[in-house]
Protein backbone atom coordinates (compact mmCIF):
# COMPACT_ATOMS: atom_id res chain seq x y z
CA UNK A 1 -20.15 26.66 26.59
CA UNK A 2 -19.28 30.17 26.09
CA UNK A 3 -21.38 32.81 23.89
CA UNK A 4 -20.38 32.58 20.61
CA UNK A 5 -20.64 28.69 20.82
CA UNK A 6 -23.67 28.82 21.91
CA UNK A 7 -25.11 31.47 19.48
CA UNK A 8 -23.20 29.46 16.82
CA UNK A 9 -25.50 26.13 18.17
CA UNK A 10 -28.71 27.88 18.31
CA UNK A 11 -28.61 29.24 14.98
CA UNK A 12 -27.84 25.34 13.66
CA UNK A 13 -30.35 23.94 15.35
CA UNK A 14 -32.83 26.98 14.31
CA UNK A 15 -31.67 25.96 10.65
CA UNK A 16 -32.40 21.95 11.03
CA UNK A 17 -35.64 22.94 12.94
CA UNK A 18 -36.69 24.66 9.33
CA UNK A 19 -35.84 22.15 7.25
CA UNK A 20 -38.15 19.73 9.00
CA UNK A 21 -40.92 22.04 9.06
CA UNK A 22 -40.32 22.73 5.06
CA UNK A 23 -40.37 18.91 4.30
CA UNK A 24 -43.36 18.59 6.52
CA UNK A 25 -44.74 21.16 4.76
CA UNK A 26 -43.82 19.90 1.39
CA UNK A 27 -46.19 17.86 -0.63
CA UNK A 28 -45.00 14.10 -1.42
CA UNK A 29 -44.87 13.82 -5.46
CA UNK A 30 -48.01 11.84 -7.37
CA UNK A 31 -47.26 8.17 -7.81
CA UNK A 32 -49.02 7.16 -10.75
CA UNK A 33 -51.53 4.36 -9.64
CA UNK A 34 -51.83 1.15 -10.36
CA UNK A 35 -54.75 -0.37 -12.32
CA UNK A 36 -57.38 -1.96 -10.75
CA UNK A 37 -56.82 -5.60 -12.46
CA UNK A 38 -53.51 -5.44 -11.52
CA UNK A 39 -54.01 -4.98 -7.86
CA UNK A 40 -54.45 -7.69 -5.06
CA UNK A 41 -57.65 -8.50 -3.24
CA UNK A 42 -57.42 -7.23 -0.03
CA UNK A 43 -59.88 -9.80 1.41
CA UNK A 44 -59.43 -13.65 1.62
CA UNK A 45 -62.44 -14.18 -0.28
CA UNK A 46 -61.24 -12.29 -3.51
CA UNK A 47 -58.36 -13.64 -3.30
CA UNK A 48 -60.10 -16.89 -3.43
CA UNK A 49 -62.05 -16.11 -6.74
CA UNK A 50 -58.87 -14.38 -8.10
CA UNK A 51 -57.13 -17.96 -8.23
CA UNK A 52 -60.44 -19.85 -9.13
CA UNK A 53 -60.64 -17.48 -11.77
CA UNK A 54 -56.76 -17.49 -13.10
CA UNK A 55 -57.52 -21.77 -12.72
CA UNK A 56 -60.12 -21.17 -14.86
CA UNK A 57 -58.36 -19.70 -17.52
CA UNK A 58 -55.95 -22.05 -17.37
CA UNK A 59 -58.58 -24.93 -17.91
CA UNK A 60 -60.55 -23.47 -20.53
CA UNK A 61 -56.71 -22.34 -22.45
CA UNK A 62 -55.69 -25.99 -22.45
CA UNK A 63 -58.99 -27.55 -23.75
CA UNK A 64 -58.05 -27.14 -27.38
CA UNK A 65 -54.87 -29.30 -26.93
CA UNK A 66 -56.21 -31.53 -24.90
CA UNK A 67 -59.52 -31.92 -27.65
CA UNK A 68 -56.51 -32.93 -29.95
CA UNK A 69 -54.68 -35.67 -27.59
CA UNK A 70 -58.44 -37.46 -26.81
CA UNK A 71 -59.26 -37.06 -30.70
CA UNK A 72 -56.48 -38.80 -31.79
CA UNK A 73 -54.78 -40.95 -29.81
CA UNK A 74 -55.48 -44.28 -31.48
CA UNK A 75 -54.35 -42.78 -34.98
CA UNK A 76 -50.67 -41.35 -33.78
CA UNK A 77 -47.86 -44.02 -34.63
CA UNK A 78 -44.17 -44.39 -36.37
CA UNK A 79 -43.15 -45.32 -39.45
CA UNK A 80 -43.37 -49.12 -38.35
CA UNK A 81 -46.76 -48.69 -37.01
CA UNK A 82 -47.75 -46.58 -40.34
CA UNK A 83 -50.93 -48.76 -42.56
CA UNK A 84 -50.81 -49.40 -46.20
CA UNK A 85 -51.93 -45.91 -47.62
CA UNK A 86 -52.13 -45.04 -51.67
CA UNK A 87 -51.21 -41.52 -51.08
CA UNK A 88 -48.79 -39.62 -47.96
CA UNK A 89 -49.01 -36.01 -46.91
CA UNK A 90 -45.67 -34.01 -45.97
CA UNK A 91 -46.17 -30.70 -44.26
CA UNK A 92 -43.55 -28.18 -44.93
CA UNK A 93 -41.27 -27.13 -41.81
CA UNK A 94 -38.84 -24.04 -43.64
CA UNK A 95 -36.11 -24.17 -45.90
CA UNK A 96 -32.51 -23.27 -45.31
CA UNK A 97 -30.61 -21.60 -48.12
CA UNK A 98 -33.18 -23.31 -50.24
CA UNK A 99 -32.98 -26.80 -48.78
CA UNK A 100 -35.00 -28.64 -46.72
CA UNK A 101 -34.47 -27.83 -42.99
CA UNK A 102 -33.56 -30.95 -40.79
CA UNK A 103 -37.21 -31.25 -39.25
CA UNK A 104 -38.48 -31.31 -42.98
CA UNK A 105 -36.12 -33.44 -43.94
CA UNK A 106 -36.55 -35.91 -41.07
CA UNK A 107 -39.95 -35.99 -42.92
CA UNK A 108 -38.84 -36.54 -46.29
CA UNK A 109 -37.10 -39.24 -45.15
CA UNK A 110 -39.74 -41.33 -43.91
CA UNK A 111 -41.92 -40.20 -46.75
CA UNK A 112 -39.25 -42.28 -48.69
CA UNK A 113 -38.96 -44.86 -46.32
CA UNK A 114 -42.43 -45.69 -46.38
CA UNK A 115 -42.39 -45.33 -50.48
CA UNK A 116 -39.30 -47.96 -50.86
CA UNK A 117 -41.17 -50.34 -48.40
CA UNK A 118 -43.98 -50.07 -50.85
CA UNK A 119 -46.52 -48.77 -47.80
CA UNK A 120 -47.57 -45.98 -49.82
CA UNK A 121 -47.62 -45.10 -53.63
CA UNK A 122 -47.39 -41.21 -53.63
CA UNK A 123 -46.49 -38.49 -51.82
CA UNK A 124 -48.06 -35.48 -51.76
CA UNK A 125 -45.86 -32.76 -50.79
CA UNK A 126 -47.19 -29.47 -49.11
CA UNK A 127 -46.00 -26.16 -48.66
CA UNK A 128 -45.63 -22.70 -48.60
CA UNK A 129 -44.22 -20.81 -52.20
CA UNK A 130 -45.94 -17.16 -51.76
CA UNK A 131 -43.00 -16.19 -52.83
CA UNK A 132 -40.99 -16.06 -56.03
CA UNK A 133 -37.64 -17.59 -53.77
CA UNK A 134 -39.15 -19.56 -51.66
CA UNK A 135 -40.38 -22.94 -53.09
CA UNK A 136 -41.08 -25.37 -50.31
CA UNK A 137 -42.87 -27.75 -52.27
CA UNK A 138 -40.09 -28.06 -55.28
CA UNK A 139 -37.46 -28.38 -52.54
CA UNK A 140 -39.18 -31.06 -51.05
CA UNK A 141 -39.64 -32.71 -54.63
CA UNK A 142 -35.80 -32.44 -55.43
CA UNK A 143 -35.12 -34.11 -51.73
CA UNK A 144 -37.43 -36.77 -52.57
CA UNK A 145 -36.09 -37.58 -55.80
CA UNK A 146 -32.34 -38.07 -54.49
CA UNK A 147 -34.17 -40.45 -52.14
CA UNK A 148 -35.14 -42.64 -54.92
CA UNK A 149 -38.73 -41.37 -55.42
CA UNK A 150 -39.87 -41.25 -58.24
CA UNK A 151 -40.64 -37.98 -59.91
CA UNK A 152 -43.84 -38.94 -61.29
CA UNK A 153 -45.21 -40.61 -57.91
CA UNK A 154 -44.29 -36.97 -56.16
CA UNK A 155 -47.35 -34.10 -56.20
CA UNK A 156 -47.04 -30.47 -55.44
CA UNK A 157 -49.23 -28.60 -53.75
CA UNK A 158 -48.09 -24.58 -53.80
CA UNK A 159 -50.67 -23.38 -51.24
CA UNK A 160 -50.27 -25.18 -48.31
CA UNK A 161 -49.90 -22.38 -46.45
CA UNK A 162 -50.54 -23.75 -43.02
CA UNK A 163 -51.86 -26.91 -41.66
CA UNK A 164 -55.63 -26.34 -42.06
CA UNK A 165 -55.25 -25.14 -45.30
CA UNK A 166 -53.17 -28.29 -47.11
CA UNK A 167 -55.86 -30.41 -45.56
CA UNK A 168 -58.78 -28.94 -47.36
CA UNK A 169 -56.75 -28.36 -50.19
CA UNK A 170 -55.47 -32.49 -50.27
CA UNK A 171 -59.45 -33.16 -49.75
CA UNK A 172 -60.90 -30.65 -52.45
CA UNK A 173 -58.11 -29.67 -54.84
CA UNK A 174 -56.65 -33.38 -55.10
CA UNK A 175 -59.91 -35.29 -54.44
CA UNK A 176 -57.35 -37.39 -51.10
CA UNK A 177 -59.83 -39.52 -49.11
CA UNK A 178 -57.57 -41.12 -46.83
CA UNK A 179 -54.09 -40.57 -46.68
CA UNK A 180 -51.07 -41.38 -43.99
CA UNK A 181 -49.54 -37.90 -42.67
CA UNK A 182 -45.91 -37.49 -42.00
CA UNK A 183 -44.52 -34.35 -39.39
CA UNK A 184 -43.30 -34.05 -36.11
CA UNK A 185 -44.47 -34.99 -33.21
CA UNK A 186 -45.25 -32.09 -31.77
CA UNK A 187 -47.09 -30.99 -34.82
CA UNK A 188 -48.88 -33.93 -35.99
CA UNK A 189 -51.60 -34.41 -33.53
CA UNK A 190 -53.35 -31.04 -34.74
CA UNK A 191 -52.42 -32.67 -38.47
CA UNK A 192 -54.32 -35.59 -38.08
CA UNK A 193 -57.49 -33.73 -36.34
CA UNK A 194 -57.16 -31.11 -38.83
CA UNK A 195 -57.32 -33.54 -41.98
CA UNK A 196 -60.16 -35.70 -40.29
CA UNK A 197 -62.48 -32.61 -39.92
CA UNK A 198 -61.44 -31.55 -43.72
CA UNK A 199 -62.70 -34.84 -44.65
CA UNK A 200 -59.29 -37.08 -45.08
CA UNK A 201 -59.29 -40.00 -42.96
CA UNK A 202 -56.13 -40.11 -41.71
CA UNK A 203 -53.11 -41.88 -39.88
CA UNK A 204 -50.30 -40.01 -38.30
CA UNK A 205 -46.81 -40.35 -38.29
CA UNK A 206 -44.58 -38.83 -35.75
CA UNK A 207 -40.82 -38.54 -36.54
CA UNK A 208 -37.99 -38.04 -34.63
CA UNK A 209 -36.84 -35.03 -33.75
CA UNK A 210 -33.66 -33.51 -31.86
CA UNK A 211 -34.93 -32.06 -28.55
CA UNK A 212 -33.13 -28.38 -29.25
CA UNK A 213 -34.59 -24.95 -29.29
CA UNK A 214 -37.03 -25.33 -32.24
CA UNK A 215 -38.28 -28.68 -30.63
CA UNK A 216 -39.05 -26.92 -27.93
CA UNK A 217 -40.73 -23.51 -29.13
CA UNK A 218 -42.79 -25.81 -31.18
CA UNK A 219 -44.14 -27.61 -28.44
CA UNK A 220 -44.59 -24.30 -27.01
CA UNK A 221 -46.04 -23.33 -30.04
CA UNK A 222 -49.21 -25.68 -30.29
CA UNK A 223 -50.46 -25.11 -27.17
CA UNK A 224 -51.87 -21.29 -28.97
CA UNK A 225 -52.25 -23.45 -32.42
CA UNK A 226 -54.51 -25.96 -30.93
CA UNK A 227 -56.93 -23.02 -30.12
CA UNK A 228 -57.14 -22.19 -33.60
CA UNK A 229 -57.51 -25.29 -35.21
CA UNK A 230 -60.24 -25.94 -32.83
CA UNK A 231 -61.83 -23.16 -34.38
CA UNK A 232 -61.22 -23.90 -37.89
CA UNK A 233 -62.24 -27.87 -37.50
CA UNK A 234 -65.44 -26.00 -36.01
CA UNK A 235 -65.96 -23.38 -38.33
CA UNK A 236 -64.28 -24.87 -42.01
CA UNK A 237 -62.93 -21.47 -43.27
CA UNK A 238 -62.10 -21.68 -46.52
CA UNK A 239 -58.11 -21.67 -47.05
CA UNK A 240 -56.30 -18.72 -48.34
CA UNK A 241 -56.54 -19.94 -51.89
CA UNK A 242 -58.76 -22.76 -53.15
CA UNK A 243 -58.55 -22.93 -57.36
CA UNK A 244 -59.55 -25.29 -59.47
CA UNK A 245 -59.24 -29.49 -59.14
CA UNK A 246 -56.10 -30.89 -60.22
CA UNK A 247 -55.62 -34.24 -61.56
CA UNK A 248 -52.17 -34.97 -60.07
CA UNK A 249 -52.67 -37.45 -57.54
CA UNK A 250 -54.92 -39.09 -60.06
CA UNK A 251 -52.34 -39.26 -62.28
CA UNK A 252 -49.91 -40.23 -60.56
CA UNK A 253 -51.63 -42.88 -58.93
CA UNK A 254 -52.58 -44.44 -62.24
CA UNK A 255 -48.74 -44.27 -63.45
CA UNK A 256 -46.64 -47.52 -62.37
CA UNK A 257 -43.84 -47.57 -60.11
C-alpha cells in the first residue's frame, strides 16, 4: 500500500474510531416507564397470586348474572309455557323512525298472542318518552291495536325508563301484584328478578330473537347490567320518577273484552 493510501486509511479508520467513542459517550434517551400494575411478577410466586387474583375478579364479576340464572330458573318459559295472568308487562327495546324495532315488536307480538288466546286480560306497556319525539309507550299502543288489542285493555306507562324502574312503577304506580313479563331472552332473566324484588310476582317470557349484532351486544350487555340490578334488588332506589297512583290497570281490568 503506498503513502497516500495509507494516510487516506488511517484517517478513516481515525474517523470510525470517533464515532464509536461519541456514541459510547452519548447518553441513551429516557424511556418513559411503565407502571407498576402493569408490569409482570418477576417471581413464580407473584405470578401465582397475579392469576389467583385476575380469577378472582373474574368470579366475583360474574356473581350478579349468575344470582339471576339460580333466582329464576323455574319462572323463565315461552309463550306456550306462559300461566293465566290478568295483567302482562312489555319492556320497551327502541323505536325506529317511530315504530317499534323488531326485538320490541317480537314482544308485541306475543303480548297479543297471549291476549287473543285469552291468557291474559291487559297489557301494560312500558317505556321510555323523556322526550317530546320519542314515545315508546304510544308506539307500542298503536302496534298493539293493529294486532287486535283492544285499546281500552292497553296501559301506558311513560316512565319506564329502564328495567328496575317499570317494575316499581307496575308495583306502586299501577298497584300490579303478579303479572307475566314479555322481552328477550337475554333480557328477561334480570326482568323477572327485578319485578320479584319490586314486589310483582312474576313469570317470564322469552321471545325469539334473530342471533345478529344487537342479539349479541345484548348478551354482552347484561353481564355489566346484572351487577346493577343486583344492587338495586338490594338497595330499592327509588326510580327516576315515581308520581301519583293511577287507576289504569284498574280500569281496564274492570272494562270487558
Amino acid at each position: 500500500m503506498d503513502q497516500v493510501n495509507r494516510r487516506w486509511w488511517e484517517r478513516l479508520r481515525g474517523s470510525a474510531a470517533a464515532w464509536r467513542a461519541g456514541l459510547a459517550g452519548r447518553s441513551r434517551p429516557a424511556w418513559p416507564r411503565r407502571p407498576a400494575w402493569s408490569r409482570l411478577p418477576r417471581t413464580r410466586k407473584g405470578r401465582r397470586r397475579a392469576v389467583q387474583g385476575a380469577m378472582a375478579l373474574c368470579v366475583v364479576a360474574l356473581l350478579p348474572a349468575t344470582w339471576l340464572f339460580v333466582t329464576t330458573d323455574s319462572k323463565i318459559g315461552s309463550v306456550a309455557d306462559a300461566p293465566r295472568a290478568r295483567v302482562a308487562m312489555v319492556f320497551g327495546a327502541g323505536l325506529w323512525k317511530g315504530e317499534p324495532s323488531p326485538y320490541l315488536a317480537h314482544r308485541l307480538d306475543a303480548a297479543a298472542e297471549l291476549y287473543r288466546a285469552g291468557r291474559i286480560e291487559v297489557v301494560l306497556v312500558t317505556g321510555d318518552n323523556s322526550r317530546e319525539e320519542y314515545d315508546e309507550p304510544d308506539a307500542m299502543r298503536a302496534y298493539l291495536k293493529k294486532h287486535g288489542v283492544p285499546d281500552r285493555r292497553i296501559v301506558s306507562d311513560y316512565a319506564g325508563f329502564d328495567t328496575w324502574d317499570s317494575c316499581v312503577r307496575a308495583k306502586k304506580i299501577f298497584g300490579v301484584d303478579r303479572a307475566v313479563l314479555i322481552s328477550q331472552g337475554f333480557h328477561i332473566r334480570r326482568a323477572v328478578a327485578l319485578c320479584d324484588a319490586a314486589g310483582v310476582s312474576s313469570y317470564g317470557v322469552g321471545v325469539d330473537a334473530v342471533h345478529d349484532a344487537t342479539w349479541y351486544y345484548g348478551g354482552a350487555r347484561e353481564v355489566f347490567a346484572a351487577g346493577k340490578a343486583a344492587l338495586d334488588a338490594a338497595f330499592h332506589p327509588d326510580p327516576r320518577f315515581l308520581g301519583p297512583r293511577e287507576r289504569g290497570v284498574e280500569r281496564a281490568l274492570a272494562s270487558g273484552r
